[in-house]
N, C-alpha and C. Protein backbone atom coordinates (compact mmCIF):
# COMPACT_ATOMS: atom_id res chain seq x y z
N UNK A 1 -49.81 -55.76 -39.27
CA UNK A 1 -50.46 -56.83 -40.01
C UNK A 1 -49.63 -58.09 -39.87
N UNK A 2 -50.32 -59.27 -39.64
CA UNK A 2 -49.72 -60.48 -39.30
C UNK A 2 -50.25 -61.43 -40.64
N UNK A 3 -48.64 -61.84 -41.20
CA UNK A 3 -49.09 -62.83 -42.19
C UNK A 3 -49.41 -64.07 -42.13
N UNK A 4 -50.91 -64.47 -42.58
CA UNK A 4 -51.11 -65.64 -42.69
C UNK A 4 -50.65 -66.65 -43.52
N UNK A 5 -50.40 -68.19 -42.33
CA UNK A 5 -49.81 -69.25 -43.36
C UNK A 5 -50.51 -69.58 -44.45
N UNK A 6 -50.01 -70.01 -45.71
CA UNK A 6 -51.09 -70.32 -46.97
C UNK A 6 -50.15 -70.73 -48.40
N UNK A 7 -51.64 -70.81 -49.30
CA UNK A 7 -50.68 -70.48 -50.57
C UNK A 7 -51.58 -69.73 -51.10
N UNK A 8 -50.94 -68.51 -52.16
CA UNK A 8 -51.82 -68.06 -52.99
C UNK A 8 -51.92 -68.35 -54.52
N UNK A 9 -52.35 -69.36 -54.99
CA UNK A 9 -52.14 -69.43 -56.43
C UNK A 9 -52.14 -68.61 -57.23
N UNK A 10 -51.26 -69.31 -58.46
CA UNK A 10 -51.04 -69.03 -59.40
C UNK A 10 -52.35 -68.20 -60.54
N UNK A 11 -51.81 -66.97 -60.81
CA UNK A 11 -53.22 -66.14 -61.33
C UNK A 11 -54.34 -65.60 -60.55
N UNK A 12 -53.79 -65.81 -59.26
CA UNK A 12 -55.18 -64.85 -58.00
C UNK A 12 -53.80 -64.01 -57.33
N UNK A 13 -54.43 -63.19 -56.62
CA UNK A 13 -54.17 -62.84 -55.80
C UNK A 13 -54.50 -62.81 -54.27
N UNK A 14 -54.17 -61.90 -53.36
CA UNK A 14 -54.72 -61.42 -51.89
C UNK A 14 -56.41 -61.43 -52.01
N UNK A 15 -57.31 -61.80 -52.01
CA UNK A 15 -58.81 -61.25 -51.68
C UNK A 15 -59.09 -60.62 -52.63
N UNK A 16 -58.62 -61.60 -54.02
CA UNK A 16 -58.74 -61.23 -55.76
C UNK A 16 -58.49 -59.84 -55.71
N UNK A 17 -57.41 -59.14 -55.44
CA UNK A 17 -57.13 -57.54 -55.48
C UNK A 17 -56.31 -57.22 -56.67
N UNK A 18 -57.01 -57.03 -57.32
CA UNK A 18 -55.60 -56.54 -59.35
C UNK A 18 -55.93 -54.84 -59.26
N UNK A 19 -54.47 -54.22 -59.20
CA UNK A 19 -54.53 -53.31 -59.09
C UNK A 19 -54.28 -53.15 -60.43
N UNK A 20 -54.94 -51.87 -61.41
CA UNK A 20 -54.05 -50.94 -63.03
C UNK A 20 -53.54 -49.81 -62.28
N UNK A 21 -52.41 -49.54 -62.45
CA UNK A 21 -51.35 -48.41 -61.97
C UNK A 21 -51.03 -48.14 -63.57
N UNK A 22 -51.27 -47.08 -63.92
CA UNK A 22 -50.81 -46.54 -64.93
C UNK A 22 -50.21 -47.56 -66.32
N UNK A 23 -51.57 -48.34 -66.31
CA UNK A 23 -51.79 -49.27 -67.66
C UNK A 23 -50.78 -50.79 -67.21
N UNK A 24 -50.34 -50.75 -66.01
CA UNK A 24 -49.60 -51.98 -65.49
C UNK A 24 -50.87 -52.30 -64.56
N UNK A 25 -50.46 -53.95 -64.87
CA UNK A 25 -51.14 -54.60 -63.45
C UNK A 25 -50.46 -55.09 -62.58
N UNK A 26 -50.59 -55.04 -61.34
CA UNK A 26 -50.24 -55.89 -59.86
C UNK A 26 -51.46 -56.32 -58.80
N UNK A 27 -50.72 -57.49 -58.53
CA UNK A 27 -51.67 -58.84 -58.25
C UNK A 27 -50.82 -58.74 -57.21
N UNK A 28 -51.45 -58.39 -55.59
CA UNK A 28 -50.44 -58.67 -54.58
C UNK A 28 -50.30 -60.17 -54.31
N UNK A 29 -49.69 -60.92 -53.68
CA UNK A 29 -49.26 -61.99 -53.78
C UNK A 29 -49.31 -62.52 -52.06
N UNK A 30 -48.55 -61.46 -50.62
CA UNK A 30 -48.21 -61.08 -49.56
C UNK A 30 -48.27 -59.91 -49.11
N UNK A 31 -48.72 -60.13 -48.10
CA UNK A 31 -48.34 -58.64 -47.19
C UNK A 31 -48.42 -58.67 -45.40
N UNK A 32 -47.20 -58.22 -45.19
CA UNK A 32 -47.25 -58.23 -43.64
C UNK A 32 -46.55 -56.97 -43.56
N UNK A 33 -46.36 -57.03 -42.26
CA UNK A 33 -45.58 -55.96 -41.88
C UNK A 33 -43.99 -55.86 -41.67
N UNK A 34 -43.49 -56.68 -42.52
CA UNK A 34 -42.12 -57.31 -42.75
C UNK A 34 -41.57 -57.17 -44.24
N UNK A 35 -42.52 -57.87 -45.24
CA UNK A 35 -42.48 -57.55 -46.64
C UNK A 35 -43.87 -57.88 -47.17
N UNK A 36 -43.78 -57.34 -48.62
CA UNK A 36 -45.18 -57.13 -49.52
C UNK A 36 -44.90 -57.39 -50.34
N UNK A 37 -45.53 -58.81 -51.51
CA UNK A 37 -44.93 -59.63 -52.84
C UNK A 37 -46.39 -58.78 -53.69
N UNK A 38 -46.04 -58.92 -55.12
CA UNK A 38 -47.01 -58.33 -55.50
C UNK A 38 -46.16 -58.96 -57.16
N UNK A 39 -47.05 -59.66 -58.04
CA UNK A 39 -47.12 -59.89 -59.46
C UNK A 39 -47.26 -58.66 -60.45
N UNK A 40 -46.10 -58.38 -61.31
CA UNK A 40 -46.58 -57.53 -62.49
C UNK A 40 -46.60 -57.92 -63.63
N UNK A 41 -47.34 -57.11 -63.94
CA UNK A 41 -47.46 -57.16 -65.72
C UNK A 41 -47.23 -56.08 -66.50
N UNK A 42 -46.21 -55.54 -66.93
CA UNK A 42 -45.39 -54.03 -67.92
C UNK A 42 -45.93 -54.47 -69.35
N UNK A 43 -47.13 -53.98 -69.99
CA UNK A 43 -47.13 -54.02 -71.60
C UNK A 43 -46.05 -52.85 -72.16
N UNK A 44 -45.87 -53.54 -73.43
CA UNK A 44 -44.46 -52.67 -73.94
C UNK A 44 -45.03 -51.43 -73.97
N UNK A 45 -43.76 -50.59 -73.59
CA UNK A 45 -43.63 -48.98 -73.68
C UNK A 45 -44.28 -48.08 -71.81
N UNK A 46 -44.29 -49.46 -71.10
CA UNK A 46 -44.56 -48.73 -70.02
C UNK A 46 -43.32 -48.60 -68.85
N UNK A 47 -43.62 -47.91 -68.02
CA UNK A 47 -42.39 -48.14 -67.38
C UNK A 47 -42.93 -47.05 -65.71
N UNK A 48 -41.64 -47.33 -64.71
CA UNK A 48 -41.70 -46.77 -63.65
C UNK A 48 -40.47 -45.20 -63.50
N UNK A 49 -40.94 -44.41 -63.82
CA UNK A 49 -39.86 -43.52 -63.80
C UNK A 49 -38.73 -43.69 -62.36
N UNK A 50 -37.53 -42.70 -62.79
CA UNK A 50 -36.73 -43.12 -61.74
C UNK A 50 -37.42 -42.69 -59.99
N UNK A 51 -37.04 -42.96 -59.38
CA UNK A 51 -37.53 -43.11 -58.30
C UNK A 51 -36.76 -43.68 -56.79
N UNK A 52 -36.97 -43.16 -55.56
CA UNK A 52 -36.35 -43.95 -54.42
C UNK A 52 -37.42 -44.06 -53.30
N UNK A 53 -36.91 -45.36 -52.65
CA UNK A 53 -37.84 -46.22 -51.35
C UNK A 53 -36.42 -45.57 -49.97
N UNK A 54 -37.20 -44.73 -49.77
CA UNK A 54 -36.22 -43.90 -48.73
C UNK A 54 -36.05 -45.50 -47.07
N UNK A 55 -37.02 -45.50 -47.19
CA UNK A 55 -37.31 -46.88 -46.19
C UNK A 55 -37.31 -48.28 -46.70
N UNK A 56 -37.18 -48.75 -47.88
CA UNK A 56 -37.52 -50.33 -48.20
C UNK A 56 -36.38 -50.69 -48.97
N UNK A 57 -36.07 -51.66 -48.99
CA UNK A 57 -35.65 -52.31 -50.19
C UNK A 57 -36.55 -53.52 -51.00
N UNK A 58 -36.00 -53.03 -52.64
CA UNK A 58 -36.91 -53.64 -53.24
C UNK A 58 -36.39 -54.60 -54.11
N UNK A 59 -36.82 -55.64 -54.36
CA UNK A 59 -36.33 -56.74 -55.12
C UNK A 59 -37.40 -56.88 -56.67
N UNK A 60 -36.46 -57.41 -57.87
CA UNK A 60 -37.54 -57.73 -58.44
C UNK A 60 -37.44 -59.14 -59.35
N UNK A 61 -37.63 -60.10 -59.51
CA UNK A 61 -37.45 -61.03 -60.01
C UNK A 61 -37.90 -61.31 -61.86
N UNK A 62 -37.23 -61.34 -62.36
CA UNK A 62 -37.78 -61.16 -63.79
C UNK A 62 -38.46 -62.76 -64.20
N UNK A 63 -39.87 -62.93 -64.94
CA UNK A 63 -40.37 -64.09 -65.45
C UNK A 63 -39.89 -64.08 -66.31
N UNK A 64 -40.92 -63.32 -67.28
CA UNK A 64 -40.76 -63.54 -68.76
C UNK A 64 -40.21 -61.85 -68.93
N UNK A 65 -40.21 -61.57 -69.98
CA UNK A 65 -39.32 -60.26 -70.95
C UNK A 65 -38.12 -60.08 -70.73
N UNK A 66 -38.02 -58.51 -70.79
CA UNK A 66 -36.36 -58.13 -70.74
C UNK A 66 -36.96 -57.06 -69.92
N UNK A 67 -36.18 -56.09 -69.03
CA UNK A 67 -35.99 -55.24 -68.43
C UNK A 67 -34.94 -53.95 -68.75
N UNK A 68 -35.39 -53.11 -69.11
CA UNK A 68 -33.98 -51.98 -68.88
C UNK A 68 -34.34 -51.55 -67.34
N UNK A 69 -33.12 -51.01 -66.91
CA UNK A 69 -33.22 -50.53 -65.78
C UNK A 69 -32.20 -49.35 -65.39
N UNK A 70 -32.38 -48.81 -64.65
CA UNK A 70 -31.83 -47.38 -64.45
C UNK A 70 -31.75 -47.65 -63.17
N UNK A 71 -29.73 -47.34 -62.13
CA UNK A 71 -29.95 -47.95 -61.06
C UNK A 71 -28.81 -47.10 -60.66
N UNK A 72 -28.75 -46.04 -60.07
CA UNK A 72 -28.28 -44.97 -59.14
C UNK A 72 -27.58 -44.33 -60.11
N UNK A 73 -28.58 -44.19 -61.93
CA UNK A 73 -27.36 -43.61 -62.79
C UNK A 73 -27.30 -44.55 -63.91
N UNK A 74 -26.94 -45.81 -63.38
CA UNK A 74 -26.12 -47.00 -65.00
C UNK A 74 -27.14 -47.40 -65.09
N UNK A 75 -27.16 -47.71 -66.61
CA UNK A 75 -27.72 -48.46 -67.23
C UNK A 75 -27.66 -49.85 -67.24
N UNK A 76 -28.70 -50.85 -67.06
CA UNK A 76 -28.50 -52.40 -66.80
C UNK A 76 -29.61 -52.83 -67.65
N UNK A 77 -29.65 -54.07 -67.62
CA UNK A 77 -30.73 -54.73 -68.17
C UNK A 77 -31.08 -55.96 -67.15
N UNK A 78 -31.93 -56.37 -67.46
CA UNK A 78 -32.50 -58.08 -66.85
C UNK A 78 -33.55 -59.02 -67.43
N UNK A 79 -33.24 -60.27 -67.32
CA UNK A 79 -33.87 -61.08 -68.36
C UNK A 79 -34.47 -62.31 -66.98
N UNK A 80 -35.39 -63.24 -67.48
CA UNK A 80 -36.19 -64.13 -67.04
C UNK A 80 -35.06 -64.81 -66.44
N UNK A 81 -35.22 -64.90 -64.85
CA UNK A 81 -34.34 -65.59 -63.54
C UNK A 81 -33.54 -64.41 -63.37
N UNK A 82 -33.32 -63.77 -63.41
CA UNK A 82 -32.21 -62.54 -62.92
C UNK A 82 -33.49 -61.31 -62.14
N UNK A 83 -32.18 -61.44 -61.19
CA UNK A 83 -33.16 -60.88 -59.69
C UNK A 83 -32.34 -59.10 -59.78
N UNK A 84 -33.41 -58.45 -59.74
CA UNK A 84 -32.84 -56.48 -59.65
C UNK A 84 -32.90 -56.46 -58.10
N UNK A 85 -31.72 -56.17 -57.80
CA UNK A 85 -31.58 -55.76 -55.95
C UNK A 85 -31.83 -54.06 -56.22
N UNK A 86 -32.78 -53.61 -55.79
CA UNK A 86 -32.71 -51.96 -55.57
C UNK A 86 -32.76 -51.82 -53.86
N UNK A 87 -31.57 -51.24 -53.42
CA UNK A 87 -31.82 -50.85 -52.12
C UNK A 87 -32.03 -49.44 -51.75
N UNK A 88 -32.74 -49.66 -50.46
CA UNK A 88 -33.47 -48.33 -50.40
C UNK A 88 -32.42 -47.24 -50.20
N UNK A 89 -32.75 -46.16 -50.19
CA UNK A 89 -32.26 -44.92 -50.68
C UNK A 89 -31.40 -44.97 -52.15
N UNK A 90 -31.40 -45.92 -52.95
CA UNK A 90 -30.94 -45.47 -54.32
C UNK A 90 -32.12 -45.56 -55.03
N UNK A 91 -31.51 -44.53 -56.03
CA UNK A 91 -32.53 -44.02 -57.51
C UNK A 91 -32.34 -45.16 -58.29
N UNK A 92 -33.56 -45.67 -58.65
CA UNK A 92 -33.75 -46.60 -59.41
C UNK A 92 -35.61 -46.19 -60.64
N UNK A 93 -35.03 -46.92 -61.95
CA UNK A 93 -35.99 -46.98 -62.71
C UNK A 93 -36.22 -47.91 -63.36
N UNK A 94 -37.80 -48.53 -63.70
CA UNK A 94 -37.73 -49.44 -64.38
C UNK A 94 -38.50 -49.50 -65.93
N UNK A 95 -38.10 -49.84 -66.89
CA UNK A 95 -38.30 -49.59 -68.06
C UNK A 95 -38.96 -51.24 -69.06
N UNK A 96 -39.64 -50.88 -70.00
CA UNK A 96 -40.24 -52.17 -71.10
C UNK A 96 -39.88 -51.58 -72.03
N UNK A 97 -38.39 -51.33 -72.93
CA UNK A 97 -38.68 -50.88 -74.02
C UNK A 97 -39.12 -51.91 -75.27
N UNK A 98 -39.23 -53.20 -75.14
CA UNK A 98 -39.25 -54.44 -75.88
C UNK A 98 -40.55 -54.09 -76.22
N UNK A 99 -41.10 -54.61 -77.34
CA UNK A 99 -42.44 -54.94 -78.22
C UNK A 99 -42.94 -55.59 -77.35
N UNK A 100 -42.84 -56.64 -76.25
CA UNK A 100 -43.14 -57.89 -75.44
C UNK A 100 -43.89 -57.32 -74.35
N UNK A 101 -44.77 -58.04 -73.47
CA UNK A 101 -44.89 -57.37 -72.08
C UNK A 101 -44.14 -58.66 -70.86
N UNK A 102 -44.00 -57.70 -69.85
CA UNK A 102 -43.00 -58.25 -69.01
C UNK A 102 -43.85 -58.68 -67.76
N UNK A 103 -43.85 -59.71 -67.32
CA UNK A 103 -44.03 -60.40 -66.14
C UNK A 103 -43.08 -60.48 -65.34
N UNK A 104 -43.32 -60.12 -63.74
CA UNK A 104 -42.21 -60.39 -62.87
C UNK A 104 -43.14 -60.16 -61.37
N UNK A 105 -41.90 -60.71 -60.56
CA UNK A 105 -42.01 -60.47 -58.62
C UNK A 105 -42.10 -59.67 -58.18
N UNK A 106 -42.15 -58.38 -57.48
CA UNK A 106 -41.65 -57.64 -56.49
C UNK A 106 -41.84 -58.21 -55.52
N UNK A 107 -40.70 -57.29 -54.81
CA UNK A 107 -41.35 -57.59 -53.20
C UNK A 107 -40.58 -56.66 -52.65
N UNK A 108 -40.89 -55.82 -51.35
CA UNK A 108 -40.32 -55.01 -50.37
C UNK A 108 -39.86 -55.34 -48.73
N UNK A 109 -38.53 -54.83 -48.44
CA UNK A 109 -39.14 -55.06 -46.91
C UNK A 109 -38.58 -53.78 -46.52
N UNK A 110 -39.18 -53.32 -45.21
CA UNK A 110 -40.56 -53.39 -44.78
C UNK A 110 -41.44 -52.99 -46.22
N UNK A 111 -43.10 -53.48 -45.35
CA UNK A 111 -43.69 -53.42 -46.24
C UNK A 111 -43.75 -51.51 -46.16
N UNK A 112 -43.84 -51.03 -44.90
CA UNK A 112 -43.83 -49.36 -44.54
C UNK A 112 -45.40 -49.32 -45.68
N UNK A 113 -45.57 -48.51 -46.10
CA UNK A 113 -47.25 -47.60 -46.58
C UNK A 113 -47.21 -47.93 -47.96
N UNK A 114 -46.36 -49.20 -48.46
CA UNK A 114 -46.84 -49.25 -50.12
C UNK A 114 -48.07 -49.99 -50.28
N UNK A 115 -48.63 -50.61 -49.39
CA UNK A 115 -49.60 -51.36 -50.00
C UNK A 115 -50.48 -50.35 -49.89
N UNK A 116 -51.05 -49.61 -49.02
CA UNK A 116 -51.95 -47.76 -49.46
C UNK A 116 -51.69 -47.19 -50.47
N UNK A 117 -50.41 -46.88 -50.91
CA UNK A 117 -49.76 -46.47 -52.06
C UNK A 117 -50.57 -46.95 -53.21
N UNK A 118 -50.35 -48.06 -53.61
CA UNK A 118 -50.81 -48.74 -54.87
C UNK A 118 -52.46 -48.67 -54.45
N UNK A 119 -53.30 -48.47 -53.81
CA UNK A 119 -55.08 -48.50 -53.45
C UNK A 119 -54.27 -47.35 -54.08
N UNK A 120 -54.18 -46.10 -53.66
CA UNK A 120 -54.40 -44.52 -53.69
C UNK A 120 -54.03 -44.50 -55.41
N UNK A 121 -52.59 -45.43 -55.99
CA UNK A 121 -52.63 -45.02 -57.32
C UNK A 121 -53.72 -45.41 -57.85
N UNK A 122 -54.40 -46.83 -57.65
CA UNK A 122 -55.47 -47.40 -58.32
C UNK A 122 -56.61 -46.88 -58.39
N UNK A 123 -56.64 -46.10 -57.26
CA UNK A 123 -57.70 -45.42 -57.41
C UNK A 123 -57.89 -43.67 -58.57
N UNK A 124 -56.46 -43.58 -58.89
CA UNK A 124 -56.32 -42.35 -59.22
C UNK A 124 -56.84 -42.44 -60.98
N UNK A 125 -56.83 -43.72 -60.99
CA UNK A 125 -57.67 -43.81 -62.25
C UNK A 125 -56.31 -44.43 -63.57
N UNK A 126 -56.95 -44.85 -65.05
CA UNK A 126 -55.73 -45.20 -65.87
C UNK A 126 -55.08 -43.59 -66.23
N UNK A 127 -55.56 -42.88 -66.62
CA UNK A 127 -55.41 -41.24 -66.83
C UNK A 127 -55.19 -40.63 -66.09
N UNK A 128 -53.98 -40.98 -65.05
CA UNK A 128 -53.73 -40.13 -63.89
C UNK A 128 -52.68 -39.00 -64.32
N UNK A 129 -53.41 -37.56 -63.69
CA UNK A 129 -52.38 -37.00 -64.17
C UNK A 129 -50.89 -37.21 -62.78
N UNK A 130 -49.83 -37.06 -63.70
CA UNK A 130 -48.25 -37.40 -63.11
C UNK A 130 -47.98 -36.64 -62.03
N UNK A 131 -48.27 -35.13 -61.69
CA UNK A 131 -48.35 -34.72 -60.94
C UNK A 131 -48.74 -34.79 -59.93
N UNK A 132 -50.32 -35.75 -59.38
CA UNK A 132 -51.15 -36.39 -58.42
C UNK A 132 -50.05 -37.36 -58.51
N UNK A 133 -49.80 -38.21 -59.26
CA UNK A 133 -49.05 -39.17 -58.92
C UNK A 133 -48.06 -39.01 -58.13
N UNK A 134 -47.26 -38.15 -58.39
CA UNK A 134 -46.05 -38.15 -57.74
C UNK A 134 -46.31 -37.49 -56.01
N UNK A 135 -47.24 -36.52 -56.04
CA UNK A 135 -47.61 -36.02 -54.71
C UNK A 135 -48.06 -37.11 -53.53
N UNK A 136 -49.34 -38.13 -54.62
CA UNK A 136 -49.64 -39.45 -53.51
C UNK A 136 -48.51 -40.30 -53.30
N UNK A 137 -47.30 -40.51 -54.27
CA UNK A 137 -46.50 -41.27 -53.53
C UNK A 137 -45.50 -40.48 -53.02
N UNK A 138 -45.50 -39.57 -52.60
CA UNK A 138 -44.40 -38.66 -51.62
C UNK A 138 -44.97 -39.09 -50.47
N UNK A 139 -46.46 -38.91 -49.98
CA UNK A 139 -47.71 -38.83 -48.88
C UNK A 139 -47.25 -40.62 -48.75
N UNK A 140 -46.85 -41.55 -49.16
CA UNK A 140 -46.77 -42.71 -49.29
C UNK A 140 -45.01 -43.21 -49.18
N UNK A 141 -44.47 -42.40 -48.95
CA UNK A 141 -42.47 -42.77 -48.62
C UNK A 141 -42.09 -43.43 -49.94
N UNK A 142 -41.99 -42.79 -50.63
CA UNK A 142 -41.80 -43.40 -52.18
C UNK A 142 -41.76 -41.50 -53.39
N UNK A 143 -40.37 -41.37 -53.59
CA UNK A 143 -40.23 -40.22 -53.87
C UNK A 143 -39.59 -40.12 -55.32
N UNK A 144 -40.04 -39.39 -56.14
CA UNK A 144 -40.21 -39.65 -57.57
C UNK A 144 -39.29 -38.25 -58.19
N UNK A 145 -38.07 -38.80 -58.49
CA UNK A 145 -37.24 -37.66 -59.35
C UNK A 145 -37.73 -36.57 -60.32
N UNK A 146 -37.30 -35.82 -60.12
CA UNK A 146 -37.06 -34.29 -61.33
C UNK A 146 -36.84 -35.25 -62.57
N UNK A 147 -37.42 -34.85 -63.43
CA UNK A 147 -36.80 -35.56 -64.91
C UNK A 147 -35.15 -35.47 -65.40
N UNK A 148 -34.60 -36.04 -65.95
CA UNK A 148 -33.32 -35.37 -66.36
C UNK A 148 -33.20 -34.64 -67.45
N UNK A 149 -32.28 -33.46 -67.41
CA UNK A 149 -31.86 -32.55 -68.51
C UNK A 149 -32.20 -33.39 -69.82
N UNK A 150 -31.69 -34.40 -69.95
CA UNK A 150 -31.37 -35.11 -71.22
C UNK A 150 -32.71 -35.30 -71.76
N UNK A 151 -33.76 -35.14 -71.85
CA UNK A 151 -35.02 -35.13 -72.26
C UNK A 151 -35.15 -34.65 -73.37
């Protein structure tokens, strides 16, 4: 895929595409075959369990909220202008525990099979069970941890 020059404003996306992934939205932003930008929206209490991009690295730029984050293990946080470097092959998680919902960037490079990824979650419905989830993004290079003991 070859990216076209442009702009995409503010509040659209790609060919108006809003994906719900498990009560979050993303608004892709870009996509080539280099990297893939994509807008979120975390209402409080949602989050991305831990997880690794065996192939990508992922960036995330914080707008508005706070972030906890879980990042090969430690605990971090991030606030509006503070950029999360997750590189690929580390375990990383991302968390809303704030009352607030969180706006922010991603973006990957390569883009490798996430933009299928997110169609296949979107399609899996808001009530996906976790199990489908985690199987379509294995099928998708995006591999989703054992829970921890500490549960």
């Amino acid at each position: 895929m070859t990216m076209i020059p442009g702009v995409t404003r503010s509040g659209s996306g790609m060919d108006d595409i809003s994906w719900n992934i498990l009560g979050q939205t993303y608004v892709p932003k870009s996509h080539s075959k280099g990297s893939m930008s994509w807008h979120a929206t975390l209402p409080k209490g949602t989050f991305v369990p831990p997880h690794i991009h065996p192939t990508q690295d992922e960036f995330i730029y914080v707008l508005d909220g706070r972030f906890d984050v879980l990042l090969n293990g430690v605990e971090a946080y991030a606030e509006p202008g503070d950029l999360i470097r997750l590189p690929m092959g580390i375990p990383h998680g991302i968390f809303n525990k704030t009352p607030g919902t969180i706006k922010c960037l991603f973006w990957v490079a390569p883009s490798r099979r996430l933009y299928d990824l997110f169609w296949a979650l979107h399609n899996l419905g808001p009530q996906a069970n976790p199990a489908d989830v985690v199987a379509v993004s294995a099928q998708h290079e995006v591999d989703f941890l054992p829970p921890s003991g500490d549960a």
